[in-house]
Protein backbone atom coordinates (compact mmCIF):
# COMPACT_ATOMS: atom_id res chain seq x y z
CA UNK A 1 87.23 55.67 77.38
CA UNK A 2 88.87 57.77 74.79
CA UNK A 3 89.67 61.11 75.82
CA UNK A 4 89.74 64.06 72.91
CA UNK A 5 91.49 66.57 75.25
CA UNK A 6 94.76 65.38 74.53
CA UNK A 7 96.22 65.07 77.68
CA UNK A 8 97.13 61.56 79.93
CA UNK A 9 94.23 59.60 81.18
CA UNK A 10 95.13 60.10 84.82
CA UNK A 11 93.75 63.63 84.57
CA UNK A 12 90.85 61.89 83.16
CA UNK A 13 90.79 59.78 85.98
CA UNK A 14 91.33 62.37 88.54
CA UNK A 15 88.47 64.86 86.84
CA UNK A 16 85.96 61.63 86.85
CA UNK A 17 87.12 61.40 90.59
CA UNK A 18 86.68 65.29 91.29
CA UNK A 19 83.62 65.11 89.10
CA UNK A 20 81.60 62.48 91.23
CA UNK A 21 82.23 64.84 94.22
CA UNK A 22 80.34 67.50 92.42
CA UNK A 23 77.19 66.74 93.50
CA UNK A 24 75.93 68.32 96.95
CA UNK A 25 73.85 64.73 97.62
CA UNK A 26 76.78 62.55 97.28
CA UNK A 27 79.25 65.02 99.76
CA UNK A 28 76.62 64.97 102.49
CA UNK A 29 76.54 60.89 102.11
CA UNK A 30 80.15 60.65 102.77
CA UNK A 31 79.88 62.83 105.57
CA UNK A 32 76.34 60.87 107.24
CA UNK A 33 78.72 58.14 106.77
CA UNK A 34 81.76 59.84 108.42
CA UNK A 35 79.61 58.51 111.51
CA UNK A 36 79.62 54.92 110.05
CA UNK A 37 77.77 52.19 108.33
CA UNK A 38 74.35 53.16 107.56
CA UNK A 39 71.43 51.60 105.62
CA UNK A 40 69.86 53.51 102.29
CA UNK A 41 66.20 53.79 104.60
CA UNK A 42 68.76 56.17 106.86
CA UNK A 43 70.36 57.65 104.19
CA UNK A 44 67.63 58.62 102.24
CA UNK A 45 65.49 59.87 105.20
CA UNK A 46 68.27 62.23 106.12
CA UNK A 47 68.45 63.26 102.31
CA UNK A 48 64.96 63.72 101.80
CA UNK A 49 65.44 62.45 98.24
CA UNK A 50 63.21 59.58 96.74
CA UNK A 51 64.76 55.82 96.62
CA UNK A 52 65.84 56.34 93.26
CA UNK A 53 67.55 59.36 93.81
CA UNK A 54 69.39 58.16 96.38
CA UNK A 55 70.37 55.25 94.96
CA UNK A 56 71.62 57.07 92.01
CA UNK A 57 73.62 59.06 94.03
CA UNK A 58 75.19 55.79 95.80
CA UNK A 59 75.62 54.12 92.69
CA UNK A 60 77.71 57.02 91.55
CA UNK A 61 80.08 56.47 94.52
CA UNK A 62 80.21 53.06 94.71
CA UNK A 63 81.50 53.00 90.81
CA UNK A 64 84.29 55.80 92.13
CA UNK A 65 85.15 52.84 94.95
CA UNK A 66 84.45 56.21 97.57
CA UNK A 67 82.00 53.66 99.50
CA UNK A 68 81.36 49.61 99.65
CA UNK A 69 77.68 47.98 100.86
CA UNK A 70 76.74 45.12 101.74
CA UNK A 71 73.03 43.41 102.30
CA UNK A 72 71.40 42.23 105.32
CA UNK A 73 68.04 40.76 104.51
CA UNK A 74 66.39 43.18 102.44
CA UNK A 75 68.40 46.32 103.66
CA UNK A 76 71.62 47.56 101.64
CA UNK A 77 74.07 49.20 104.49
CA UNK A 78 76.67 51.48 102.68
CA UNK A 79 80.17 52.63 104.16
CA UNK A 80 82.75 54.97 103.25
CA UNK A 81 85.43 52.83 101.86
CA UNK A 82 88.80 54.75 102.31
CA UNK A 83 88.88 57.17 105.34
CA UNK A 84 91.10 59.26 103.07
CA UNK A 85 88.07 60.35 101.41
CA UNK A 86 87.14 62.47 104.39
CA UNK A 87 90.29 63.75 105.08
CA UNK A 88 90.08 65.07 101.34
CA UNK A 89 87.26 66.80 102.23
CA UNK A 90 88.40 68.31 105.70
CA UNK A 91 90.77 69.50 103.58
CA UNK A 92 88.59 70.72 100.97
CA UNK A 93 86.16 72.62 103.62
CA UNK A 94 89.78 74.15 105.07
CA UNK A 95 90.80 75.78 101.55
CA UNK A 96 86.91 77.08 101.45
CA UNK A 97 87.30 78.31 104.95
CA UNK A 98 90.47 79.96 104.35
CA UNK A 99 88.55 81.66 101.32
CA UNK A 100 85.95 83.17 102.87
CA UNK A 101 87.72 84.91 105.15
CA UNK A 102 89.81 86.62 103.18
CA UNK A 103 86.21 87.88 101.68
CA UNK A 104 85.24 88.27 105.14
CA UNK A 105 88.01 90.31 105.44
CA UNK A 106 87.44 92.56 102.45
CA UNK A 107 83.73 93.18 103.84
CA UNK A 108 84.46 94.30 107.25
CA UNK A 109 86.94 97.20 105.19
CA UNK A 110 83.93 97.96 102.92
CA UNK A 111 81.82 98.14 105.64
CA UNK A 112 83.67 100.94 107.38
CA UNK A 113 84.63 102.95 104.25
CA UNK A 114 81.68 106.32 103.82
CA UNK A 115 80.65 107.52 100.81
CA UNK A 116 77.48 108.77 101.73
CA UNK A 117 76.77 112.37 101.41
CA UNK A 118 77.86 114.61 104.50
């Protein structure tokens, strides 16, 4: 896949990486499968998206190797493939965290500052 930005392909690869993450669907998979192995019926009930939609969404992380599946009869079971995936997004939800409370912070100033007329 040539890449026009002129920089290495591993920041290619890591903004693919980065870039499957980017949808809300596909971070609430990986965390109903934080819990472990669960079919696409599950999944997609607990979604509320339509089949295809959810298995666009798998398809999308299965290609980024985030989850594996395997099939049982007619059910597809899906699993988070590397646990490091989930410690990536502790981590993630951490910096966020960390975020809004410095504008939490900033409010509860605001908030006792008076401008209003005397």
């Amino acid at each position: 896949m040539p890449y026009r930005t002129g920089q290495p392909p591993v920041y290619a690869l890591k903004a693919d990486f980065f870039r499957t993450l980017g949808h809300p669907a596909r971070v609430r998979i990986l965390q109903l499968l934080r819990e472990g192995e669960q079919s696409v019926g599950a999944l997609q009930a607990a979604l509320d998206l339509d089949s295809g939609g959810t298995s666009q969404h798998l398809a999308a992380l299965r290609k980024q190797g985030l989850v594996t599946s395997r099939r049982e009869g007619t059910s597809v079971y899906y699993a988070v493939k590397d646990p490091r995936i989930l410690e990536l997004l502790e981590l993630a939800k951490a910096v966020i965290t960390a975020g809004l409370h410095e504008h939490q912070a900033l409010l509860d100033e605001l908030a006792v500052e008076d401008f209003g007329p005397r």
